[in-house]
ModelCIF file with pLDDT and N, C-alpha, C, O atoms, coordinates in Angstrom:
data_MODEL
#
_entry.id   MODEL 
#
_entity.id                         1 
_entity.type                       polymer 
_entity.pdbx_number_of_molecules   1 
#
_entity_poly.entity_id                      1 
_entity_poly.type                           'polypeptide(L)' 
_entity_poly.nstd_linkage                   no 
_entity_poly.nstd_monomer                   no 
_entity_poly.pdbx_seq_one_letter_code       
;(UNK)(UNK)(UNK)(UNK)(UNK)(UNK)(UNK)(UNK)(UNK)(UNK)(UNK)(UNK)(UNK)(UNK)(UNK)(UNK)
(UNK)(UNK)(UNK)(UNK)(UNK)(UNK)(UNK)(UNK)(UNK)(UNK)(UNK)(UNK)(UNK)(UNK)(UNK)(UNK)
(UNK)(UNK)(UNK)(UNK)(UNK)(UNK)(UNK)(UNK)(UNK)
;
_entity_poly.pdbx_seq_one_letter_code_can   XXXXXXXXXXXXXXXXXXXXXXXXXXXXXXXXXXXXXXXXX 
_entity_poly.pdbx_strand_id                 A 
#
loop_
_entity_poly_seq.entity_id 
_entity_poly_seq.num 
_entity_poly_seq.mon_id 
_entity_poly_seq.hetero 
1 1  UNK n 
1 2  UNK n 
1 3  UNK n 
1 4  UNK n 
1 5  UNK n 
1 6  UNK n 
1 7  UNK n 
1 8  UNK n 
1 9  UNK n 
1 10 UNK n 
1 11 UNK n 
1 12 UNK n 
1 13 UNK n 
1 14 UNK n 
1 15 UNK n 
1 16 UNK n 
1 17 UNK n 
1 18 UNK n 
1 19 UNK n 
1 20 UNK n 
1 21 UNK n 
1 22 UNK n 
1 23 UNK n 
1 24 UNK n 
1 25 UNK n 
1 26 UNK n 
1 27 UNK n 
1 28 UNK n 
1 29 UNK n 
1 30 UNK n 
1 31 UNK n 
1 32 UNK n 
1 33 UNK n 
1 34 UNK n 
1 35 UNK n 
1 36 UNK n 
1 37 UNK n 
1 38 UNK n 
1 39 UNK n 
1 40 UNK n 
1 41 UNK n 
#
_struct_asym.id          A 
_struct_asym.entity_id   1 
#
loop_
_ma_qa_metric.id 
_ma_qa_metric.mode 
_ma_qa_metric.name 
_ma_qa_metric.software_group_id 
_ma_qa_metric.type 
1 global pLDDT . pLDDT 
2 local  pLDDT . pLDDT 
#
_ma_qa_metric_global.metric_id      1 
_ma_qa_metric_global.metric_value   82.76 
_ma_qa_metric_global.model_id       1 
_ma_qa_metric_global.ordinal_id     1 
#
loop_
_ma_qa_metric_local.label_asym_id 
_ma_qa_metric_local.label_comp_id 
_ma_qa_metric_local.label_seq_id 
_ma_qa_metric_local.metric_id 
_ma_qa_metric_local.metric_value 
_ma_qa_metric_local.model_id 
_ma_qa_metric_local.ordinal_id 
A UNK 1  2 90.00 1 1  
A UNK 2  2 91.00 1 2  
A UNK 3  2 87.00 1 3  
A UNK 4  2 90.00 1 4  
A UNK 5  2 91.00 1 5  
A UNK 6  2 88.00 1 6  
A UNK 7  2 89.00 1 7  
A UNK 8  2 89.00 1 8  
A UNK 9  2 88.00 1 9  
A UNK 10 2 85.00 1 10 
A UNK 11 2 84.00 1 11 
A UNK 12 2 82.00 1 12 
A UNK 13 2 81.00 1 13 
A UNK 14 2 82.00 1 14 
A UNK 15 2 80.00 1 15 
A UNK 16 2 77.00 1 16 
A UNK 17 2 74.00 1 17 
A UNK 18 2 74.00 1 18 
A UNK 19 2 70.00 1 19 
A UNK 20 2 79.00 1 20 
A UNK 21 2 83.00 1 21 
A UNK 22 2 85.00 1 22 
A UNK 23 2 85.00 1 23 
A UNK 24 2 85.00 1 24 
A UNK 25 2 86.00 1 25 
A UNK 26 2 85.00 1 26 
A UNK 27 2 91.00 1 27 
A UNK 28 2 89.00 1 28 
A UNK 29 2 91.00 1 29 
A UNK 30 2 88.00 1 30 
A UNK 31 2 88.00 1 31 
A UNK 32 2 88.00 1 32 
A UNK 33 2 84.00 1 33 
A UNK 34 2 82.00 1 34 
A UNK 35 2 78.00 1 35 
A UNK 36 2 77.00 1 36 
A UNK 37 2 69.00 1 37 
A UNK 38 2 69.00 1 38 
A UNK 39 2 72.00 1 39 
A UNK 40 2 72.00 1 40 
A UNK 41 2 75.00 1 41 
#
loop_
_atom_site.group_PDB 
_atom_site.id 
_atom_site.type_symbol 
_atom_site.label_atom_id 
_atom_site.label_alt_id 
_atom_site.label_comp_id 
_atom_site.label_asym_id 
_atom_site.label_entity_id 
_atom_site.label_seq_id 
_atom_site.pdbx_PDB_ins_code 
_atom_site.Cartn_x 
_atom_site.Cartn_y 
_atom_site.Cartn_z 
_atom_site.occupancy 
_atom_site.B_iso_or_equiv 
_atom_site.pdbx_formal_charge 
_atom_site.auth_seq_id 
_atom_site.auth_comp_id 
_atom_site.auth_asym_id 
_atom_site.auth_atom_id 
_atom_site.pdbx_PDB_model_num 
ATOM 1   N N  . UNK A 1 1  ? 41.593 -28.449 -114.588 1.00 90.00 ? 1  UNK A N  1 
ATOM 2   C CA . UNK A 1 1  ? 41.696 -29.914 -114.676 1.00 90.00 ? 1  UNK A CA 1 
ATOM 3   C C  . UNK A 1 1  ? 43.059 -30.351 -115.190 1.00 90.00 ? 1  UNK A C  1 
ATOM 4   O O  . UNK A 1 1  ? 43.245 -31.568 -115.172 1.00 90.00 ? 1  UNK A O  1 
ATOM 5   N N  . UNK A 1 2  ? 44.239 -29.438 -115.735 1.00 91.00 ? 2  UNK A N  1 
ATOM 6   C CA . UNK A 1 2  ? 45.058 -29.918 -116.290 1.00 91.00 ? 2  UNK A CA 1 
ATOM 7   C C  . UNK A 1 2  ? 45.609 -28.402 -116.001 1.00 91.00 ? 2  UNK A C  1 
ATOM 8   O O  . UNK A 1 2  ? 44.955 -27.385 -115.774 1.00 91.00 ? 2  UNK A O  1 
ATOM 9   N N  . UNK A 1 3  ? 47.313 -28.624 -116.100 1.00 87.00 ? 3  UNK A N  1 
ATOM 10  C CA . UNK A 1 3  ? 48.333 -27.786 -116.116 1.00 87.00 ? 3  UNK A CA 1 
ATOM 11  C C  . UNK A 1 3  ? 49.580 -27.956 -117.086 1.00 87.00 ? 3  UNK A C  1 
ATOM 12  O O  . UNK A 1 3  ? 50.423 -28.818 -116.839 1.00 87.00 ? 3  UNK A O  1 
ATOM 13  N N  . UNK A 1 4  ? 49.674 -27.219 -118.064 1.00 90.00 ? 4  UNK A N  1 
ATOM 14  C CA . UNK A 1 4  ? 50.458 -27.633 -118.641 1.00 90.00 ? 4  UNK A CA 1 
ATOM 15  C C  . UNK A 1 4  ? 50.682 -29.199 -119.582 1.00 90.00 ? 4  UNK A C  1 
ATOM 16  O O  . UNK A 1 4  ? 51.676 -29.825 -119.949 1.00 90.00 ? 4  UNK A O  1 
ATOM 17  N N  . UNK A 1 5  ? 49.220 -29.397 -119.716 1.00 91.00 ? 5  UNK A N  1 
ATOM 18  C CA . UNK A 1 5  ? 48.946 -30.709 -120.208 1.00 91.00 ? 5  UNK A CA 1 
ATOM 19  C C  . UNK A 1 5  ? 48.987 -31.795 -119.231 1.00 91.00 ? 5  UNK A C  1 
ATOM 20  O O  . UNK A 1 5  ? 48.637 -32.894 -119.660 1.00 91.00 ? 5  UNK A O  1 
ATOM 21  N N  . UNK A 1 6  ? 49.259 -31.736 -118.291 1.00 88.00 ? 6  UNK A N  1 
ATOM 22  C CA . UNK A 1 6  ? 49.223 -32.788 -117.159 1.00 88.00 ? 6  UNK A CA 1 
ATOM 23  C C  . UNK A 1 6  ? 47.872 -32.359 -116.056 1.00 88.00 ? 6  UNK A C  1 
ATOM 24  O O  . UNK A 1 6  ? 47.529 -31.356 -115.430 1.00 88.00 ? 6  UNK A O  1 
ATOM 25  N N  . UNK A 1 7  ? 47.342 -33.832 -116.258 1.00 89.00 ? 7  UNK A N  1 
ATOM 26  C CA . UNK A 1 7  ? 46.104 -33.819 -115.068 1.00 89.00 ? 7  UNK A CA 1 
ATOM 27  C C  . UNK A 1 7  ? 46.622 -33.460 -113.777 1.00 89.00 ? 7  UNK A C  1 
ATOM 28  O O  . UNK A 1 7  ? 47.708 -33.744 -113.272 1.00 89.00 ? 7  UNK A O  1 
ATOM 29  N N  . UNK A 1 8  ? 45.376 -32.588 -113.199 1.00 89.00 ? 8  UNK A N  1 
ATOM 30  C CA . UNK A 1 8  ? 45.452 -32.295 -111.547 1.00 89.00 ? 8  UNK A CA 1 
ATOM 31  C C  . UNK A 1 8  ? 44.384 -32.709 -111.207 1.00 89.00 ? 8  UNK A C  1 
ATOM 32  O O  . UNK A 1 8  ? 43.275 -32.302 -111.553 1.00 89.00 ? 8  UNK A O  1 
ATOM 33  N N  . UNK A 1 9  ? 44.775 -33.936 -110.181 1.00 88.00 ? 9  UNK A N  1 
ATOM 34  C CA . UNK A 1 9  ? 43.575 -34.686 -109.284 1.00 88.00 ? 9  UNK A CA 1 
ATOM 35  C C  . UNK A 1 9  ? 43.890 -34.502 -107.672 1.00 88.00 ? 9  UNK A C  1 
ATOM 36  O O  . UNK A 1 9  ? 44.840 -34.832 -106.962 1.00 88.00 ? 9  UNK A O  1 
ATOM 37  N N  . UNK A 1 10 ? 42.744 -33.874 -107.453 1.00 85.00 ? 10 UNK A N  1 
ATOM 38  C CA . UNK A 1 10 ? 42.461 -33.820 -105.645 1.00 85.00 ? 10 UNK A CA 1 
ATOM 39  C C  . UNK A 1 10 ? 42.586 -35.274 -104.978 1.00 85.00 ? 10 UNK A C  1 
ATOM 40  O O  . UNK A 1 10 ? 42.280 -36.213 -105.713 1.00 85.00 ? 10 UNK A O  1 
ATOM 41  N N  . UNK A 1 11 ? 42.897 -35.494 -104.000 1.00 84.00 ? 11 UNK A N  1 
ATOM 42  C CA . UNK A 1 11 ? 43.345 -36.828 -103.760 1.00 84.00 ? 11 UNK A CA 1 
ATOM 43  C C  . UNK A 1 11 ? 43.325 -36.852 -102.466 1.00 84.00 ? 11 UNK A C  1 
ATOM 44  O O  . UNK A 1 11 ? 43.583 -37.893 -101.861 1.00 84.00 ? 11 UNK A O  1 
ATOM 45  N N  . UNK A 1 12 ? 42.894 -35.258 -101.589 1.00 82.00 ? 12 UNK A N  1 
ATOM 46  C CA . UNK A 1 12 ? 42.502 -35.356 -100.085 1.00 82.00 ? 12 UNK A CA 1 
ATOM 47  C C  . UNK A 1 12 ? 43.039 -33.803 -99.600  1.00 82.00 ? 12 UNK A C  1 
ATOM 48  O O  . UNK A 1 12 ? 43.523 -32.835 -100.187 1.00 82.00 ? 12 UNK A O  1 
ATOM 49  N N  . UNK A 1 13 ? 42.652 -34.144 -98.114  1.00 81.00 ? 13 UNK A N  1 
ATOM 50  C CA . UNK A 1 13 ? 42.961 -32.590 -97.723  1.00 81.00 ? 13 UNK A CA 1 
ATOM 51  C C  . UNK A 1 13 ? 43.510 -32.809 -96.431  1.00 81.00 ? 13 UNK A C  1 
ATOM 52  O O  . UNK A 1 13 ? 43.425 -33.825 -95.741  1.00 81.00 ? 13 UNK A O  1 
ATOM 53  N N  . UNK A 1 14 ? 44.237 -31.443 -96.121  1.00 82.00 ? 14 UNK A N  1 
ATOM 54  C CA . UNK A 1 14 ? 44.946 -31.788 -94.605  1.00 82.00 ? 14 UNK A CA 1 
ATOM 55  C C  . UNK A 1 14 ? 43.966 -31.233 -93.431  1.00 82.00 ? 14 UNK A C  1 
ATOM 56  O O  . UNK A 1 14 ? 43.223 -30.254 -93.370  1.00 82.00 ? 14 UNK A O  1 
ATOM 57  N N  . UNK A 1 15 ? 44.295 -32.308 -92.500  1.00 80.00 ? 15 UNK A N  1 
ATOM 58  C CA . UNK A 1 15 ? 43.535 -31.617 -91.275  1.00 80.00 ? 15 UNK A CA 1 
ATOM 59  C C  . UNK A 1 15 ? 44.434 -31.443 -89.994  1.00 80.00 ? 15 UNK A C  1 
ATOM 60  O O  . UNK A 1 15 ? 45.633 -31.232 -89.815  1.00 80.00 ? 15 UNK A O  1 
ATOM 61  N N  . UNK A 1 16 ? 43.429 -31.606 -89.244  1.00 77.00 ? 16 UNK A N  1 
ATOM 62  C CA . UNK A 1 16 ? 44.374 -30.933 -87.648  1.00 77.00 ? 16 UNK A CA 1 
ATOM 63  C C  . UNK A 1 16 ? 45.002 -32.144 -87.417  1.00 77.00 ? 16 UNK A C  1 
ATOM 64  O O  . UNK A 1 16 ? 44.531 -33.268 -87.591  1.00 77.00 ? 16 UNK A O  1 
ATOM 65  N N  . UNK A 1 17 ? 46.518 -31.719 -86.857  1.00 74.00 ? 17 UNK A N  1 
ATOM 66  C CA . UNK A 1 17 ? 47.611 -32.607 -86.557  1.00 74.00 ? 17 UNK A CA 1 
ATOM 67  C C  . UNK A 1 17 ? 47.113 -33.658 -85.308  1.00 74.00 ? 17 UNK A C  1 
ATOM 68  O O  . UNK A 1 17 ? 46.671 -33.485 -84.172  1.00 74.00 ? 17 UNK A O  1 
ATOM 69  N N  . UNK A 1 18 ? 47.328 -34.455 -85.875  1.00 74.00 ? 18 UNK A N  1 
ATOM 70  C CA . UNK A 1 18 ? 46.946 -36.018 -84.612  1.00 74.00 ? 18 UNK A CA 1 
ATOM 71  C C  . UNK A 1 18 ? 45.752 -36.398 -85.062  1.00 74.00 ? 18 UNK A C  1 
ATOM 72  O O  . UNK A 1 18 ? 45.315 -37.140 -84.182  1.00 74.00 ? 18 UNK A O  1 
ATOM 73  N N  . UNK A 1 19 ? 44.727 -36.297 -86.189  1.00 70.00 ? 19 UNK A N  1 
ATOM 74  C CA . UNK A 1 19 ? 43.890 -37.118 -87.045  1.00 70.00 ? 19 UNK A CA 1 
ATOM 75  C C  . UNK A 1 19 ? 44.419 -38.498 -87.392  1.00 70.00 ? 19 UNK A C  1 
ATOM 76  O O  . UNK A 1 19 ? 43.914 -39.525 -86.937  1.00 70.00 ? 19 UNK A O  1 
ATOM 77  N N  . UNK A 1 20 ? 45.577 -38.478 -88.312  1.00 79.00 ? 20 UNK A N  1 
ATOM 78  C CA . UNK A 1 20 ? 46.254 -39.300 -88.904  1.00 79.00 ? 20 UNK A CA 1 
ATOM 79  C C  . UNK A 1 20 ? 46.112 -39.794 -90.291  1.00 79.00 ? 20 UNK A C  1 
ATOM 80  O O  . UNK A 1 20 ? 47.195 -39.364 -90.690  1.00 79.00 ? 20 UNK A O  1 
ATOM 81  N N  . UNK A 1 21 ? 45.817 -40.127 -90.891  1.00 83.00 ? 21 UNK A N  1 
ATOM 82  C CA . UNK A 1 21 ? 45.565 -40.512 -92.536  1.00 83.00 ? 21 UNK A CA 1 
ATOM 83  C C  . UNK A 1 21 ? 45.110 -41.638 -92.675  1.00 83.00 ? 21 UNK A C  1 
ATOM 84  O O  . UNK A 1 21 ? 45.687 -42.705 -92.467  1.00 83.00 ? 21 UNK A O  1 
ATOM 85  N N  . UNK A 1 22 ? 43.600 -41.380 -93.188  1.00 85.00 ? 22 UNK A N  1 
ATOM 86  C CA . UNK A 1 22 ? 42.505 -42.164 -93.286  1.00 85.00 ? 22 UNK A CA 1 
ATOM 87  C C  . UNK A 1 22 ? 42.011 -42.171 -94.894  1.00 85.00 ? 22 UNK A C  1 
ATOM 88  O O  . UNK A 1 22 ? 42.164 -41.148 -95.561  1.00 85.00 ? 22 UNK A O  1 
ATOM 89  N N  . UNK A 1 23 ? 41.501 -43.199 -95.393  1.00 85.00 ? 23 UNK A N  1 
ATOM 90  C CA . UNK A 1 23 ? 41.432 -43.572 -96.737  1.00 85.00 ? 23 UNK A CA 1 
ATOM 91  C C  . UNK A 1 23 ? 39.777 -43.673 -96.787  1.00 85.00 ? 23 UNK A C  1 
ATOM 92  O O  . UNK A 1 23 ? 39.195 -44.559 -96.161  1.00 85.00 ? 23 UNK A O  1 
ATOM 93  N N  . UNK A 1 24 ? 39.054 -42.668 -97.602  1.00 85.00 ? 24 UNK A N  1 
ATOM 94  C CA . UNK A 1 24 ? 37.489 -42.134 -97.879  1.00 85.00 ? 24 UNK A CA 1 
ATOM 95  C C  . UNK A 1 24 ? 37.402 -42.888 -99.146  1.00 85.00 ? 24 UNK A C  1 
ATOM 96  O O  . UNK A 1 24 ? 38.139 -42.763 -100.124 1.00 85.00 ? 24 UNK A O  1 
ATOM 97  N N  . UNK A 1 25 ? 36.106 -43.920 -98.951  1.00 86.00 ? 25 UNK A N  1 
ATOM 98  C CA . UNK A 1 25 ? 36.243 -44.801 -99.659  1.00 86.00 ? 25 UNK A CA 1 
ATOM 99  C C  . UNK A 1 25 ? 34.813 -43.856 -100.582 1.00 86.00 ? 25 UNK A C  1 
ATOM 100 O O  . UNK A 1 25 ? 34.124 -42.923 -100.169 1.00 86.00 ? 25 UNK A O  1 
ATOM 101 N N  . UNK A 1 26 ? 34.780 -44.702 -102.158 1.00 85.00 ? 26 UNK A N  1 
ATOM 102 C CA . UNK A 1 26 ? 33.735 -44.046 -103.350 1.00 85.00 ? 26 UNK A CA 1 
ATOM 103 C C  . UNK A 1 26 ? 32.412 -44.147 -102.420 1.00 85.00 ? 26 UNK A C  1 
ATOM 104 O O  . UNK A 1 26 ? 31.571 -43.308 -102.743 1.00 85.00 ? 26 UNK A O  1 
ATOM 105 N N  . UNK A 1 27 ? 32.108 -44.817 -101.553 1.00 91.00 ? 27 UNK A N  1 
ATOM 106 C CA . UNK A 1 27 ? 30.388 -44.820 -101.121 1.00 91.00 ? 27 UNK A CA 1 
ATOM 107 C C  . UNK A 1 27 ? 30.773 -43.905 -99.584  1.00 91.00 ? 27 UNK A C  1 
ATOM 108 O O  . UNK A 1 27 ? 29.850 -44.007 -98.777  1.00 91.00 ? 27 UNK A O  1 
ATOM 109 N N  . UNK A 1 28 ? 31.693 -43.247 -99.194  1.00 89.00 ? 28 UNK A N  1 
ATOM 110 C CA . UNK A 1 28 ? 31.475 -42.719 -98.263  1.00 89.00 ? 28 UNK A CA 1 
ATOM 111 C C  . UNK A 1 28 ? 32.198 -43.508 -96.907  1.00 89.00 ? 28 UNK A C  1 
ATOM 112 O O  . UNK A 1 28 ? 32.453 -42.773 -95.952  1.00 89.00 ? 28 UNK A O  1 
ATOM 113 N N  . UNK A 1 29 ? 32.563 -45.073 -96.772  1.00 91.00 ? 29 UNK A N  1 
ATOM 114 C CA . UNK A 1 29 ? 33.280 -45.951 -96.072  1.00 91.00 ? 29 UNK A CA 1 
ATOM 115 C C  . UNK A 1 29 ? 34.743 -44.944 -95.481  1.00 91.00 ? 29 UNK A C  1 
ATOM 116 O O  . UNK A 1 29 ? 35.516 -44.459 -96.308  1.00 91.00 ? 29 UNK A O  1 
ATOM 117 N N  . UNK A 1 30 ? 34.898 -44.791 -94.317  1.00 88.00 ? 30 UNK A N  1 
ATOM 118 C CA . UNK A 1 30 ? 35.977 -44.504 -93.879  1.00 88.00 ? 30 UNK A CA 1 
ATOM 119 C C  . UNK A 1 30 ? 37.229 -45.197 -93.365  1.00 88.00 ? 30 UNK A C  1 
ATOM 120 O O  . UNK A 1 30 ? 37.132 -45.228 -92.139  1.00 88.00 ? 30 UNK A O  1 
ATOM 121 N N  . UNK A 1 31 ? 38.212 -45.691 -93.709  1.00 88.00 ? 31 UNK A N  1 
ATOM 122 C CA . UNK A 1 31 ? 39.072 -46.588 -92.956  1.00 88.00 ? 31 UNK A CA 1 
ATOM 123 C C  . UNK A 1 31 ? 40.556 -46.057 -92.468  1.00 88.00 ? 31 UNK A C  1 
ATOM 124 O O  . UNK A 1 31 ? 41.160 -45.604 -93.441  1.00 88.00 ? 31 UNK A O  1 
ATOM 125 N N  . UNK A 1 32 ? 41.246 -45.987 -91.371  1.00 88.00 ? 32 UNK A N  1 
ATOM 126 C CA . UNK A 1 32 ? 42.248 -45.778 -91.171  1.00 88.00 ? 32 UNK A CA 1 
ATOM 127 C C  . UNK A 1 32 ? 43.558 -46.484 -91.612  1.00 88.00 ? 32 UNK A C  1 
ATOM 128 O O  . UNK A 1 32 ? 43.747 -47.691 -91.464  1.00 88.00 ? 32 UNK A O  1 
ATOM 129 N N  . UNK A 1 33 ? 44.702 -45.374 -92.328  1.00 84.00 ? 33 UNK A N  1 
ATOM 130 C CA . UNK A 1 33 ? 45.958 -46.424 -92.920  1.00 84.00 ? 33 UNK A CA 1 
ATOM 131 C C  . UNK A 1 33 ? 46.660 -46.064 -92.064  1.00 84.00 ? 33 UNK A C  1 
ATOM 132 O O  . UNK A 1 33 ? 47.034 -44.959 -91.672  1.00 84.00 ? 33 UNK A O  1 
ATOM 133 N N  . UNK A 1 34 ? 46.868 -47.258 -91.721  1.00 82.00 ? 34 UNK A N  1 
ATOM 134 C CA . UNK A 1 34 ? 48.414 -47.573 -90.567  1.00 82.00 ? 34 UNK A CA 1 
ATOM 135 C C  . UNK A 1 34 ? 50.117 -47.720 -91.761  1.00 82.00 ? 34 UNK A C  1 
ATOM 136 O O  . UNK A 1 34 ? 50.379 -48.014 -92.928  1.00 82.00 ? 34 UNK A O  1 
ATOM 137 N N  . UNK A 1 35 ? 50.773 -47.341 -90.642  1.00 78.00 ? 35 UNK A N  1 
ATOM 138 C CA . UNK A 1 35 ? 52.057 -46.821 -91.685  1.00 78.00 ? 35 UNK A CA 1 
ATOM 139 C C  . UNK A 1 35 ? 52.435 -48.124 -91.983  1.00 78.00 ? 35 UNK A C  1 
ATOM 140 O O  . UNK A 1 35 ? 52.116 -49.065 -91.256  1.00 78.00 ? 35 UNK A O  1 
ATOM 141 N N  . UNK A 1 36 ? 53.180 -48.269 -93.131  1.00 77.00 ? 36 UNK A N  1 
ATOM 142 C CA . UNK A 1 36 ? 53.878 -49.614 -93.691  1.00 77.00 ? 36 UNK A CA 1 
ATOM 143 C C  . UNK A 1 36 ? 54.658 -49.137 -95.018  1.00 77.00 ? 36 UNK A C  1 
ATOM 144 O O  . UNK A 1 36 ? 54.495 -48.113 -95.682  1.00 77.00 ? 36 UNK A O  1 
ATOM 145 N N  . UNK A 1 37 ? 55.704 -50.380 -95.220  1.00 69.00 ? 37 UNK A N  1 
ATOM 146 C CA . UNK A 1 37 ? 56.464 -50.358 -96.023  1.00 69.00 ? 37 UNK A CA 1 
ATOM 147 C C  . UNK A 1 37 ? 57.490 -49.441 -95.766  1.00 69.00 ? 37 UNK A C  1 
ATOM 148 O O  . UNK A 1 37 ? 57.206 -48.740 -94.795  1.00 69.00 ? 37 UNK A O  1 
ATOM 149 N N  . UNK A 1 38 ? 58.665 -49.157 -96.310  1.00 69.00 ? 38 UNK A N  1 
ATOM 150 C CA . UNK A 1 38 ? 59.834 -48.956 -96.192  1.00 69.00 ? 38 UNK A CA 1 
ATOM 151 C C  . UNK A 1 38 ? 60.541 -47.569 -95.104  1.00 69.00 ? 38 UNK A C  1 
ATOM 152 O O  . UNK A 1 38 ? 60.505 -46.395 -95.473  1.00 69.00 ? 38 UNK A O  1 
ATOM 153 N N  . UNK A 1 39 ? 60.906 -47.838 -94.293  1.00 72.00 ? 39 UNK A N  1 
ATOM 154 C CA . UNK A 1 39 ? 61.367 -47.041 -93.713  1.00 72.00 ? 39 UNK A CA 1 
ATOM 155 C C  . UNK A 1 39 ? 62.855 -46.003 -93.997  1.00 72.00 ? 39 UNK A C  1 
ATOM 156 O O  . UNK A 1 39 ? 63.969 -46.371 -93.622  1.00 72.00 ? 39 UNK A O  1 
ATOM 157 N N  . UNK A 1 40 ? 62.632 -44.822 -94.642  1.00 72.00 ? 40 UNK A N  1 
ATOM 158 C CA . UNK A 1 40 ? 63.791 -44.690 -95.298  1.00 72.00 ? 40 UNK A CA 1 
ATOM 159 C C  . UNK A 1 40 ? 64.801 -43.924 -94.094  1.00 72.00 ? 40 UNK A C  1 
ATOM 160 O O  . UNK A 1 40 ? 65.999 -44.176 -93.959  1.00 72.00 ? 40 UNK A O  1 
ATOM 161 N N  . UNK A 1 41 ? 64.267 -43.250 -93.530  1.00 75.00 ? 41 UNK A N  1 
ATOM 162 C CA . UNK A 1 41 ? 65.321 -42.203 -92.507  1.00 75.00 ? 41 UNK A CA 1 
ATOM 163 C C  . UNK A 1 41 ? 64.929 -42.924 -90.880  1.00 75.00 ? 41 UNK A C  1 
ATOM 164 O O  . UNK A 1 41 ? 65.461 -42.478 -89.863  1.00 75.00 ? 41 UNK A O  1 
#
């Protein structure tokens, strides 16, 4: 639960490429995040 005094929280897992990154809500709700905010490169 901690390393070196600093918390380690799971926060998701990777899957097969072309899923895309989807936000698993506390009751189980699934929603897709579309990209936004700053484009650096």
């Amino acid at each position: 639960e901690r390393l070196e005094g600093v918390a380690v929280t799971h926060i998701g897992a990777v899957v097969a490429k072309g899923v895309g990154v989807e936000l698993v809500h506390a009751h189980g709700r699934v929603t897709p995040l579309l990209p936004t905010g700053f484009r650096h490169f």
